[in-house]
PDB file of N, CA and C in Angstrom:
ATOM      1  N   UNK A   1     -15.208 -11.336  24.012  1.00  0.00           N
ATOM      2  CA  UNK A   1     -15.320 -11.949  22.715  1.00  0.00           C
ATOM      3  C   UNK A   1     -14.679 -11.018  21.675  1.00  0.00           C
ATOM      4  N   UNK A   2     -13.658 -11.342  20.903  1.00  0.00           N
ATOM      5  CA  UNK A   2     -12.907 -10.602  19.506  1.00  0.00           C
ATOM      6  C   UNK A   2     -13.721 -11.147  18.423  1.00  0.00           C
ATOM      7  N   UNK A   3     -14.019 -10.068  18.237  1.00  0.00           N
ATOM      8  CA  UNK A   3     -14.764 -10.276  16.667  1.00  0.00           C
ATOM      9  C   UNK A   3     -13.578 -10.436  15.631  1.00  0.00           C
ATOM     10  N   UNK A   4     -13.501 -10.820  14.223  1.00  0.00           N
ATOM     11  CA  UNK A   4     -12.717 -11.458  13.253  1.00  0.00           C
ATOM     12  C   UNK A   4     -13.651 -10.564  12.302  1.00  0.00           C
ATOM     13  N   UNK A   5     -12.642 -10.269  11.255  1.00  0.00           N
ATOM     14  CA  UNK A   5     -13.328  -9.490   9.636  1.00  0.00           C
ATOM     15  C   UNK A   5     -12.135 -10.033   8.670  1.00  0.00           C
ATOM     16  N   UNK A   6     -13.148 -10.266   7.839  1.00  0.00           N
ATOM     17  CA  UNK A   6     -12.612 -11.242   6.621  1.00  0.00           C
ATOM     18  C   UNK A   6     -12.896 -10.844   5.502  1.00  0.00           C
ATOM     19  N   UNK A   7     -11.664  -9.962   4.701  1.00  0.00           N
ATOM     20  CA  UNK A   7     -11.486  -9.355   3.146  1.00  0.00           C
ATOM     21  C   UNK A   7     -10.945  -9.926   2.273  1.00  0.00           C
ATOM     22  N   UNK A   8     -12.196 -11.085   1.648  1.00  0.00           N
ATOM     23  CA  UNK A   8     -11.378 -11.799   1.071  1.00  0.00           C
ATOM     24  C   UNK A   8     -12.800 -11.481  -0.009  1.00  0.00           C
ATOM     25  N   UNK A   9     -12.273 -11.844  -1.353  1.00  0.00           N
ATOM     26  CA  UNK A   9     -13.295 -12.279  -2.864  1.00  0.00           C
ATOM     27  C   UNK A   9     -12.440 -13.143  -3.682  1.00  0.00           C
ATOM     28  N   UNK A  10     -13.260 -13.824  -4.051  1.00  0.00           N
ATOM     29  CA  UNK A  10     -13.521 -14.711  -5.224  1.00  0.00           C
ATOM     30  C   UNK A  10     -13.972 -14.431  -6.942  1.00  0.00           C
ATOM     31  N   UNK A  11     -13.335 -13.850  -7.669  1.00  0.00           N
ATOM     32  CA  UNK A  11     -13.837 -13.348  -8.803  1.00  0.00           C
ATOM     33  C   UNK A  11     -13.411 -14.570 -10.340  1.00  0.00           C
ATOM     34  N   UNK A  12     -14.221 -14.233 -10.717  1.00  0.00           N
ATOM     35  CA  UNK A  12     -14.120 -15.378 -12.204  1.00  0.00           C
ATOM     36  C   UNK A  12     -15.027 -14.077 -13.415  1.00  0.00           C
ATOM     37  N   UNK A  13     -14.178 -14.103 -14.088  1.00  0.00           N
ATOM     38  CA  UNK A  13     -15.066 -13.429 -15.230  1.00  0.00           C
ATOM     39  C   UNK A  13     -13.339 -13.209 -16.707  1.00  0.00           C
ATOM     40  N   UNK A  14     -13.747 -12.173 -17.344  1.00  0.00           N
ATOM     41  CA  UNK A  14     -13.055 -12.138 -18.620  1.00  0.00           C
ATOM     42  C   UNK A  14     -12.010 -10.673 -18.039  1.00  0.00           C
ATOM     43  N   UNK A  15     -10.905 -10.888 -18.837  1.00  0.00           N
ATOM     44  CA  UNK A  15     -10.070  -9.853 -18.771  1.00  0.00           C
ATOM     45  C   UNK A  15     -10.411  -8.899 -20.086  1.00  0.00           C
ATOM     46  N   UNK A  16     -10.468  -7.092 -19.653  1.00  0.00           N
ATOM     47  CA  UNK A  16     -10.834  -6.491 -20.591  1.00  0.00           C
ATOM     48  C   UNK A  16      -9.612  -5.463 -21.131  1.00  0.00           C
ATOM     49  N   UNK A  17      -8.804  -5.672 -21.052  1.00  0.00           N
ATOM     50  CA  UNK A  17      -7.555  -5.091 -21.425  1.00  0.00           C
ATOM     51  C   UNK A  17      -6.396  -5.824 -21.528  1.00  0.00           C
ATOM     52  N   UNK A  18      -5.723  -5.709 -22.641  1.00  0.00           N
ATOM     53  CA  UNK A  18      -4.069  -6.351 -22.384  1.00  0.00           C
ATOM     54  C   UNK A  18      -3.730  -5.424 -21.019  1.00  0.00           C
ATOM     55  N   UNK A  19      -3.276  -7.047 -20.148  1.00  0.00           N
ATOM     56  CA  UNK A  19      -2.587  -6.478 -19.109  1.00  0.00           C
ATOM     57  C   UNK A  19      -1.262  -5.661 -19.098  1.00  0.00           C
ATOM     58  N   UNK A  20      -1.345  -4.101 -18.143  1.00  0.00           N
ATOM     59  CA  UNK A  20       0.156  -3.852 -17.796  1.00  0.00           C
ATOM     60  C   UNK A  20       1.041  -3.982 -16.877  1.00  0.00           C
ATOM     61  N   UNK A  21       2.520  -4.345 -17.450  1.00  0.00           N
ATOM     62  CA  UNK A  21       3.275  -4.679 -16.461  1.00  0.00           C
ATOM     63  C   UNK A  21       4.196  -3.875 -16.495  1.00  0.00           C
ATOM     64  N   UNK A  22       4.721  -3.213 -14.744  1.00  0.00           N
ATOM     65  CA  UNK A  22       5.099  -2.621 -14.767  1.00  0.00           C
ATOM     66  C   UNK A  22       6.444  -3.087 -13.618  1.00  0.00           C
ATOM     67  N   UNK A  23       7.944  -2.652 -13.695  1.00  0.00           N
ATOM     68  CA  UNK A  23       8.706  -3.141 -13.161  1.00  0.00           C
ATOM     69  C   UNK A  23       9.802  -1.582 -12.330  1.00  0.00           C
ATOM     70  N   UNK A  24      10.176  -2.288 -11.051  1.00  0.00           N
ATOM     71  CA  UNK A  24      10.597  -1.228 -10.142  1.00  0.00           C
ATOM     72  C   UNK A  24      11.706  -0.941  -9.984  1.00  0.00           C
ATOM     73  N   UNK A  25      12.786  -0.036  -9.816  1.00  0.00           N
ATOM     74  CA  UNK A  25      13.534  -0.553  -9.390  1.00  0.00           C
ATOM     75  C   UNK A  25      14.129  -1.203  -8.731  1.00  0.00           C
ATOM     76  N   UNK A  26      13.103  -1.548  -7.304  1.00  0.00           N
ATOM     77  CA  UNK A  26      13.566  -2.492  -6.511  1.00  0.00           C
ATOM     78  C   UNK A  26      13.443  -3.860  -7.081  1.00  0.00           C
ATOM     79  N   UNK A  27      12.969  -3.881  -8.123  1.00  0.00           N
ATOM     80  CA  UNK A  27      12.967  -5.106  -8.515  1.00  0.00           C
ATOM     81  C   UNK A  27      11.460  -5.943  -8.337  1.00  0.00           C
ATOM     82  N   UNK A  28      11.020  -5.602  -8.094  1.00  0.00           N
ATOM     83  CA  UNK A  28       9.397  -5.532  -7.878  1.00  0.00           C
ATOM     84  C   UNK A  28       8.391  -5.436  -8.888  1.00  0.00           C
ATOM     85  N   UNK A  29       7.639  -6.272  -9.368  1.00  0.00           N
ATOM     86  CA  UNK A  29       7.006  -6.421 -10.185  1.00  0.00           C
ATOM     87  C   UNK A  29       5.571  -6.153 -10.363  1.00  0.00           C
ATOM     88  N   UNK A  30       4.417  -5.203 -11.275  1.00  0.00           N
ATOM     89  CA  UNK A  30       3.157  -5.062 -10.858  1.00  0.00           C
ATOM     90  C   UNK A  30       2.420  -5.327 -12.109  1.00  0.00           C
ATOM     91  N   UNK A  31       1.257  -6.264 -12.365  1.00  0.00           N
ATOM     92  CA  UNK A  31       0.509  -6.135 -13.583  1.00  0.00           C
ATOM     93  C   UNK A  31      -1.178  -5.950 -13.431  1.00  0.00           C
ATOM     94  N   UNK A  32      -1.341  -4.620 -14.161  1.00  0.00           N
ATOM     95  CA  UNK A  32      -2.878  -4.128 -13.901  1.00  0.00           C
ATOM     96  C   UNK A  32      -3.344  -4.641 -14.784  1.00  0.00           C
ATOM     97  N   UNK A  33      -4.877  -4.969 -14.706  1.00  0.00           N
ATOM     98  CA  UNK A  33      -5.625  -5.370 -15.605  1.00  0.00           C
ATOM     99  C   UNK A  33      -7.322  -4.795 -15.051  1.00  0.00           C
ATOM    100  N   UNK A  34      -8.122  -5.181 -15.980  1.00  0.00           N
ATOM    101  CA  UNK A  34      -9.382  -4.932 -15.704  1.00  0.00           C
ATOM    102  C   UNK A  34     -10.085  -6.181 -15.744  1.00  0.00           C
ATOM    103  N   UNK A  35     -11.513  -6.500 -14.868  1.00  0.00           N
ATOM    104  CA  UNK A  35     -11.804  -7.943 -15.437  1.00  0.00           C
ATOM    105  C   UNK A  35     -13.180  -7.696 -14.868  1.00  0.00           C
ATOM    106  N   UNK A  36     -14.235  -8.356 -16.459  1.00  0.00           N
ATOM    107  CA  UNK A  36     -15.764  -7.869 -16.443  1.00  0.00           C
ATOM    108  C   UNK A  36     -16.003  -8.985 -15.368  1.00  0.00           C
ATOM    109  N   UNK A  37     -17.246  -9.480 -14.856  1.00  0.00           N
ATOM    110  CA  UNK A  37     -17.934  -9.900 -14.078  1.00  0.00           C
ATOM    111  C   UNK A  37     -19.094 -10.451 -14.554  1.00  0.00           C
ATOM    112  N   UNK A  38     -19.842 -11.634 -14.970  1.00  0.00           N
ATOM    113  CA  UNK A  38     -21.454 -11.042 -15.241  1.00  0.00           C
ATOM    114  C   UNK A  38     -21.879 -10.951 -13.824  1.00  0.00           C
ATOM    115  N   UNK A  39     -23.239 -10.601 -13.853  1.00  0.00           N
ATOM    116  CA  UNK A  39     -24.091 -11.344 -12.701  1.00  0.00           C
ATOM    117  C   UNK A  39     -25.059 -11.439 -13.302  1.00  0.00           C
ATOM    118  N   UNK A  40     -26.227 -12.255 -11.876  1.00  0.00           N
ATOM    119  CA  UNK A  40     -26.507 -13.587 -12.305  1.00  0.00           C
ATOM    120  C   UNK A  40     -27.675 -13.207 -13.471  1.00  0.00           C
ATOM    121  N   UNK A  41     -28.095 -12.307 -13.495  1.00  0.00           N
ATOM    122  CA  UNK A  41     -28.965 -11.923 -14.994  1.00  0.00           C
ATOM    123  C   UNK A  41     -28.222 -11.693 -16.031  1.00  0.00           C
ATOM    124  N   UNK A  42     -28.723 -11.522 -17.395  1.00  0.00           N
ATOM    125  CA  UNK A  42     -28.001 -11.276 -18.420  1.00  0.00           C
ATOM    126  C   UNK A  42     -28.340 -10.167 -19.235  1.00  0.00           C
ATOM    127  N   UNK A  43     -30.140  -9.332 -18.191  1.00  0.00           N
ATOM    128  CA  UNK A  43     -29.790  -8.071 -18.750  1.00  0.00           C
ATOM    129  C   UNK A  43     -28.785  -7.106 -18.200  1.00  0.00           C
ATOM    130  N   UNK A  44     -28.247  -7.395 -16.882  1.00  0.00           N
ATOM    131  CA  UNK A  44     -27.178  -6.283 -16.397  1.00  0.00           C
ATOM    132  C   UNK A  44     -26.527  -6.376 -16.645  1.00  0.00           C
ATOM    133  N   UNK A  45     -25.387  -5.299 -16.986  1.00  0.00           N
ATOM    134  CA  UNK A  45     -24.307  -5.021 -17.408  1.00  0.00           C
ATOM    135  C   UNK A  45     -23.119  -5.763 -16.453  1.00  0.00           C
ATOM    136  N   UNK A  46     -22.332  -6.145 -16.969  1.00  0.00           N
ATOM    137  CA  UNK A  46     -21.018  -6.456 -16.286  1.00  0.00           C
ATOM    138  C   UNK A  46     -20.586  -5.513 -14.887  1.00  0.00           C
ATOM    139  N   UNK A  47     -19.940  -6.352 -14.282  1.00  0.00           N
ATOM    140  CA  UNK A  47     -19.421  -5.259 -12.968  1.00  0.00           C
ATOM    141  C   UNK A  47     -17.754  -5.520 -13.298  1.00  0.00           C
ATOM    142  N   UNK A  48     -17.251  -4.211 -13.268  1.00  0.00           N
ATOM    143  CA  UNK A  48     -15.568  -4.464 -13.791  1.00  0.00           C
ATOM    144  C   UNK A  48     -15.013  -4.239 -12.506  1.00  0.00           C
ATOM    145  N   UNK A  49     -14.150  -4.686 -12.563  1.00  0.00           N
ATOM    146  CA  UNK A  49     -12.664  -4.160 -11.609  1.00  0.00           C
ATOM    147  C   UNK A  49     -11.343  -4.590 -12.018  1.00  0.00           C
ATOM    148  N   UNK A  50     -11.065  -2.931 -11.342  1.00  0.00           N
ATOM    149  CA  UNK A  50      -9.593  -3.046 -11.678  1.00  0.00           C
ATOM    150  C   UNK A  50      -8.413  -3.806 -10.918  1.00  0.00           C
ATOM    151  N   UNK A  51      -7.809  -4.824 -10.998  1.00  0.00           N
ATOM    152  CA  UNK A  51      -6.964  -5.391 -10.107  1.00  0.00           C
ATOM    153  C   UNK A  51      -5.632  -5.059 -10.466  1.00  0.00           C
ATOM    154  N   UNK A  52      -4.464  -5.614  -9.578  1.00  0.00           N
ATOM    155  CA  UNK A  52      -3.142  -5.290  -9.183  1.00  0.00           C
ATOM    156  C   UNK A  52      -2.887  -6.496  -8.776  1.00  0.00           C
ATOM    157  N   UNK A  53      -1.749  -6.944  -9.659  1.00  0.00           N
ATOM    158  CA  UNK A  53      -1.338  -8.045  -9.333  1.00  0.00           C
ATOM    159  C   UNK A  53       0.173  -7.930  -8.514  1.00  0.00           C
ATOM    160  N   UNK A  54       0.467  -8.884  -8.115  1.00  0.00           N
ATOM    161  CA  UNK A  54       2.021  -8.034  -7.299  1.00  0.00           C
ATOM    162  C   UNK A  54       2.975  -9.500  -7.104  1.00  0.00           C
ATOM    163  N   UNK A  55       4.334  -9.477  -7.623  1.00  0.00           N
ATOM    164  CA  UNK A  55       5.004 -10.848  -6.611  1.00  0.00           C
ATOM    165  C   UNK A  55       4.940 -12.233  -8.739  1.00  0.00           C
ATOM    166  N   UNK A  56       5.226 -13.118  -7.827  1.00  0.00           N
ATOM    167  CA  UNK A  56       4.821 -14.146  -8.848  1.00  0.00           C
ATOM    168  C   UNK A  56       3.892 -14.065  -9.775  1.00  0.00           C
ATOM    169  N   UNK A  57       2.268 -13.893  -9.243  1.00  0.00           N
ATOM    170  CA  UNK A  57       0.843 -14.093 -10.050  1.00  0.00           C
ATOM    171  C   UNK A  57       1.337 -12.679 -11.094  1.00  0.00           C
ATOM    172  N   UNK A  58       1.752 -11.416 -10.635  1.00  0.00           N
ATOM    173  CA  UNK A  58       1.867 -10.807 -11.752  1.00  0.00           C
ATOM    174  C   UNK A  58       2.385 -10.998 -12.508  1.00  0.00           C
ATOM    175  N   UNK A  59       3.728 -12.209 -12.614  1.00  0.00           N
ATOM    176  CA  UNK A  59       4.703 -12.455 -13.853  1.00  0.00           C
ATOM    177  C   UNK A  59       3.849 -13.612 -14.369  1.00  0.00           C
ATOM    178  N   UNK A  60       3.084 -14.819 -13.546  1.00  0.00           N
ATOM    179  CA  UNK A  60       2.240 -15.326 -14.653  1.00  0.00           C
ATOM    180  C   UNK A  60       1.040 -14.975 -15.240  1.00  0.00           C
ATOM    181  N   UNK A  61       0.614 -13.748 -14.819  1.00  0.00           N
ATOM    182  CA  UNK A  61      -0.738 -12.804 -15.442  1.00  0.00           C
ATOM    183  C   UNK A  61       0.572 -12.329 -17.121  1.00  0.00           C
ATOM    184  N   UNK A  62       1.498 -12.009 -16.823  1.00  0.00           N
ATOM    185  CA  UNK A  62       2.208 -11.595 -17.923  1.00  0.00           C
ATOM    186  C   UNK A  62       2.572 -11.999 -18.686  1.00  0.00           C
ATOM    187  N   UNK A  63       2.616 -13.167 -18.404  1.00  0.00           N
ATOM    188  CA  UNK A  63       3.353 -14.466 -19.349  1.00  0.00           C
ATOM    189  C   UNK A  63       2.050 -15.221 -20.522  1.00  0.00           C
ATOM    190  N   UNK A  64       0.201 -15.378 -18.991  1.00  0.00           N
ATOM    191  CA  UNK A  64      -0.480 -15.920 -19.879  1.00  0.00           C
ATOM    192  C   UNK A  64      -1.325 -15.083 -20.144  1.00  0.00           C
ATOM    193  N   UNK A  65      -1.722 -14.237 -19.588  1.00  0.00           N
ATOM    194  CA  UNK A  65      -3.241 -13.644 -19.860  1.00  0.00           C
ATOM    195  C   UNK A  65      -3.460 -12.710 -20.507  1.00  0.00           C
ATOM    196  N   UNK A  66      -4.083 -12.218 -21.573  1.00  0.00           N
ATOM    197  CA  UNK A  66      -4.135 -11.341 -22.180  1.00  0.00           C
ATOM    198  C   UNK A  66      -6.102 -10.813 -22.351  1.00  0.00           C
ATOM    199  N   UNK A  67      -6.015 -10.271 -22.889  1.00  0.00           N
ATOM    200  CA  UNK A  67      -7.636  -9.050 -23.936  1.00  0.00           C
ATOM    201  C   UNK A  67      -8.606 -10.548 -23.636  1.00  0.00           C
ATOM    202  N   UNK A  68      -9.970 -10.844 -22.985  1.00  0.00           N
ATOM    203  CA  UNK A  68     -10.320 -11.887 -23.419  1.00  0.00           C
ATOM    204  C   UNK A  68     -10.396 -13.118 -22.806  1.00  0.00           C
ATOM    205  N   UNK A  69      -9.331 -13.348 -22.173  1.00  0.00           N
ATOM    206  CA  UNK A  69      -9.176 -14.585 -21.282  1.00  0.00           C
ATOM    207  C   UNK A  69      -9.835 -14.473 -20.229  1.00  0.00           C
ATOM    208  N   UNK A  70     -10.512 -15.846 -20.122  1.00  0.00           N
ATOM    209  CA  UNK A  70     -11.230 -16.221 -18.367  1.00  0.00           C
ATOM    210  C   UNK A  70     -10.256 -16.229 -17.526  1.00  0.00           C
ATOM    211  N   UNK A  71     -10.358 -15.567 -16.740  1.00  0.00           N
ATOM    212  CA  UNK A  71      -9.433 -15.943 -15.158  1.00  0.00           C
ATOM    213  C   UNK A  71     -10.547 -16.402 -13.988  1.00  0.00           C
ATOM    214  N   UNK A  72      -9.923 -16.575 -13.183  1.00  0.00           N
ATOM    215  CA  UNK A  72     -10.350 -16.544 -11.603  1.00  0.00           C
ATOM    216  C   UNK A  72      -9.067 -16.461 -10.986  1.00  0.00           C
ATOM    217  N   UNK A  73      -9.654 -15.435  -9.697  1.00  0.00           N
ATOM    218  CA  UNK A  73      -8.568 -15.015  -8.983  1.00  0.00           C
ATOM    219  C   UNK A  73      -9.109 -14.716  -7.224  1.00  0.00           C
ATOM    220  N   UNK A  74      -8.320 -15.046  -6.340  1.00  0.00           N
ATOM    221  CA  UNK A  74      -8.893 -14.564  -5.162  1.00  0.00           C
ATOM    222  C   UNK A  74      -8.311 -13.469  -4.502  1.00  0.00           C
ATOM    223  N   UNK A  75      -8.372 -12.420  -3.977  1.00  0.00           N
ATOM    224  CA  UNK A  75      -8.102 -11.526  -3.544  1.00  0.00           C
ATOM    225  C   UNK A  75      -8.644 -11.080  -2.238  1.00  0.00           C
ATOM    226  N   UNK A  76      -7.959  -9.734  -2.105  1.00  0.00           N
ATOM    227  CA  UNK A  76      -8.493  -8.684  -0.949  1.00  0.00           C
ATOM    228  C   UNK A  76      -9.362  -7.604  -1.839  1.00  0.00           C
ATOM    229  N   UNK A  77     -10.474  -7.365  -1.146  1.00  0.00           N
ATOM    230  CA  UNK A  77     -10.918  -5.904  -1.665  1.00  0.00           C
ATOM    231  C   UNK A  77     -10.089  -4.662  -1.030  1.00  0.00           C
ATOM    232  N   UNK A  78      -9.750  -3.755  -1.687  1.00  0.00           N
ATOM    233  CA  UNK A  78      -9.351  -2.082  -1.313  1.00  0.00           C
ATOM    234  C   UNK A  78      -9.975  -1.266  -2.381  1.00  0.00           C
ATOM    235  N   UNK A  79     -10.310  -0.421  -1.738  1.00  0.00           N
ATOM    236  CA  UNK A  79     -11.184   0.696  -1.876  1.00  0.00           C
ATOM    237  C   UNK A  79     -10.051   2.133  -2.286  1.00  0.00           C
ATOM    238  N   UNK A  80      -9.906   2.665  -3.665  1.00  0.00           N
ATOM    239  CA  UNK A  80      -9.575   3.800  -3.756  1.00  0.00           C
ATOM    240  C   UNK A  80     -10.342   5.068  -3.339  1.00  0.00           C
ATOM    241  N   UNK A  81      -9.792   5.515  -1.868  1.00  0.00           N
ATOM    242  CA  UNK A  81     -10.602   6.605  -1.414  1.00  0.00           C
ATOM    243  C   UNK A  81     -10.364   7.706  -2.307  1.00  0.00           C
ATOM    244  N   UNK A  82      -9.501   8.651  -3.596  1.00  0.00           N
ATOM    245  CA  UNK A  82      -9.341   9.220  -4.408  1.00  0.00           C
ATOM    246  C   UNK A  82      -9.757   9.609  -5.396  1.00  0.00           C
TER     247      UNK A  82
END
């Protein structure tokens, strides 16, 4: 029997920074942003993360999203071991 592992999330919450975009020379495109979280109480504090956008979604993170805006986005989790 092969076991299967699945790194996937689902996030919806507010963007807390004008996103940056940053461009490569290869031509490669990246836009960071931060984005609060609530959960499901409203005395805890937000849970942030920082994402990396890469490819297409980063040129339309650049085009629409700014300080403020709701997103939802699905992703991979990675872990900065650093």
């Amino acid at each position: 029997m092969t076991q299967q592992y699945v790194n996937k999330v689902d996030l919806v919450g507010r963007v807390g920074q004008t996103p940056d975009v940053r461009y490569f020379e290869s031509g490669a495109m990246k836009t960071s942003l931060t984005l609060a979280v609530k959960p499901p109480y409203r005395s805890e504090n937000p849970l942030w993360f920082d994402l990396e956008l890469w490819g297409n979604i980063a040129q339309v993170a650049a085009d629409w999203v700014q300080k403020g805006s709701t997103i939802g986005i699905t992703g991979e989790i990675v872990f900065d071991r650093g």
